[in-house]
Protein backbone atom coordinates (compact mmCIF):
# COMPACT_ATOMS: atom_id res chain seq x y z
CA UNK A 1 88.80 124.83 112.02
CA UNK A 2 85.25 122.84 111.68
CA UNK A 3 87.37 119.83 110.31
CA UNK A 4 89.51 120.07 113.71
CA UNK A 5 86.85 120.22 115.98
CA UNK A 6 84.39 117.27 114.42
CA UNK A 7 87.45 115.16 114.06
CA UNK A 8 88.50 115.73 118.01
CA UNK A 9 84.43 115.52 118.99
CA UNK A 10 83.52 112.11 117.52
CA UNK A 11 86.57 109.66 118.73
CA UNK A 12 84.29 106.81 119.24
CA UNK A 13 84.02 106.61 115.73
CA UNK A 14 87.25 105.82 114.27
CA UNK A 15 90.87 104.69 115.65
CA UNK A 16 92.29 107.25 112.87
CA UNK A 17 90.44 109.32 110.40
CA UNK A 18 91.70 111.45 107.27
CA UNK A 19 89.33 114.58 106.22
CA UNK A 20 89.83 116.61 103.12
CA UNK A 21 87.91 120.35 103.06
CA UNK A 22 87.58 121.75 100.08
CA UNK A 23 85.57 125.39 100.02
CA UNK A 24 84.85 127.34 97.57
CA UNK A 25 84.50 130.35 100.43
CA UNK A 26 87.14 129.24 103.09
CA UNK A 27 90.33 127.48 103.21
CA UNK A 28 90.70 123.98 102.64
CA UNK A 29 92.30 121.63 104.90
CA UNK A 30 93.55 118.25 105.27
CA UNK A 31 93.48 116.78 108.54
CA UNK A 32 94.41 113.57 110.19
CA UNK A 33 93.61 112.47 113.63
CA UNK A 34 94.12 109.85 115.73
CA UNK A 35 92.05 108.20 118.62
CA UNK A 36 90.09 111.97 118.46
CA UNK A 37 93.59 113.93 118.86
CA UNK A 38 94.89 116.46 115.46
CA UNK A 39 97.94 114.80 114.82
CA UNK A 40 98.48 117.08 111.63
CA UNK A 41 96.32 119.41 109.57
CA UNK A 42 97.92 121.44 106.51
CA UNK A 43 96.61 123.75 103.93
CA UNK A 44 96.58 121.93 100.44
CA UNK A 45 97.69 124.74 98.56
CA UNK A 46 100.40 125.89 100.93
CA UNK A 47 101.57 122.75 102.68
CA UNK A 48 103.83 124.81 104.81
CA UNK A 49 101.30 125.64 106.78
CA UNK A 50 100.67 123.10 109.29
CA UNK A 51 99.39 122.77 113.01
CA UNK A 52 98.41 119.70 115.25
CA UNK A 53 100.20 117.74 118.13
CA UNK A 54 102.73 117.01 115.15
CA UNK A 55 102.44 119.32 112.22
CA UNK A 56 105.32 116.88 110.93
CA UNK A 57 103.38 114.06 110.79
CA UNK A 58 102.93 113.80 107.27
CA UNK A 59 105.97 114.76 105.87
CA UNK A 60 107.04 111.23 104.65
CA UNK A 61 103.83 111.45 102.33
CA UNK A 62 104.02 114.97 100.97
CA UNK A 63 107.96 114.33 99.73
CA UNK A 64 106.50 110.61 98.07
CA UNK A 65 104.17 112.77 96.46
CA UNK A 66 106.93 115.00 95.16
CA UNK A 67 106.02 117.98 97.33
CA UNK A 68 108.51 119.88 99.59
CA UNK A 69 106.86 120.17 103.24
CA UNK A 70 109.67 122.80 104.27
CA UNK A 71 109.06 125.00 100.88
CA UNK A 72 107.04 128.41 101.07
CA UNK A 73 105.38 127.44 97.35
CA UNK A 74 101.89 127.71 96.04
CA UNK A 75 100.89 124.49 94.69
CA UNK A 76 98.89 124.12 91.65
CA UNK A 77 97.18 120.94 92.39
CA UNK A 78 96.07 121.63 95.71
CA UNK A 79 92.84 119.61 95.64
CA UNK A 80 94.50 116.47 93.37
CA UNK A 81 97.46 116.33 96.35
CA UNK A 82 95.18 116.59 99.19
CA UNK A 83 93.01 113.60 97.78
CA UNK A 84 96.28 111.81 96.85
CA UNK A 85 97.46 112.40 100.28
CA UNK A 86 94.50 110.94 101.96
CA UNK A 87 94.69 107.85 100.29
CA UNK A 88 98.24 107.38 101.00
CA UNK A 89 97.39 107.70 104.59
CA UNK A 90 94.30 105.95 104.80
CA UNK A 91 95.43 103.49 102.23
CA UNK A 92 91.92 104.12 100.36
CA UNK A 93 91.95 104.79 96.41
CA UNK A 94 89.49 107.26 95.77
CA UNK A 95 88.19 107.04 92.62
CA UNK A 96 86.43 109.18 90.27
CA UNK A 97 82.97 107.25 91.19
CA UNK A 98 83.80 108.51 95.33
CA UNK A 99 83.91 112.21 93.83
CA UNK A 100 80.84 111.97 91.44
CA UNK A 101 78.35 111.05 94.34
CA UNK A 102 75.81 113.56 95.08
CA UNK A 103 76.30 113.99 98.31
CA UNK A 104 78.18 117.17 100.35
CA UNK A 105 80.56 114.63 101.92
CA UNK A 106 81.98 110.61 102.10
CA UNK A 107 82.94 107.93 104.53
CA UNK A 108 85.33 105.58 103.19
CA UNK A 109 86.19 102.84 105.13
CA UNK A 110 89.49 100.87 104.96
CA UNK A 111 89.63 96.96 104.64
């Protein structure tokens, strides 16, 4: 995916990076790389569906977030989870004021 590719392309500009895709037209994605190399990527509303060098690289955080990395479900908060997600990785609260920018995407930047 897009996400994939301009996390893999742009190394120099980030030891590890968390991207959230959300489309009203294509799939959405969450993806986290490290040092420019997919560690995991997963579909928000069907977290079983994973890829990367370790699609299991995130596990810990889905089950805190109460969500079953092994389980063939549909979730119903796809977008909520993937944002939640992020910021467990990253560390980063996203706020309402991050979402309300007008702007097609964000940088946030841990401390």
């Amino acid at each position: 995916m897009f996400v994939d590719a301009f996390l893999a392309a742009h190394p120099e500009a980030w030891d590890d990076a968390v991207a959230v895709l959300r489309h009203d037209y294509a799939d959405d994605q969450v993806s986290y790389a490290v040092d420019g190399r997919l560690v995991t990527a997963l579909h928000p509303r069907h977290p079983v569906d994973r890829h990367g060098a370790d699609p299991d690289g995130l596990n810990r955080h889905l089950r805190e977030l109460g969500v079953d990395p092994a389980a063939h479900d549909s979730l119903d908060n796809p977008h909520q989870m993937a944002l939640a997600l992020a910021s467990r990785v990253t560390g980063v609260v996203i706020t309402l004021a991050d979402l309300r920018r007008p702007v097609l995407g964000a940088e946030l930047r841990g401390g």
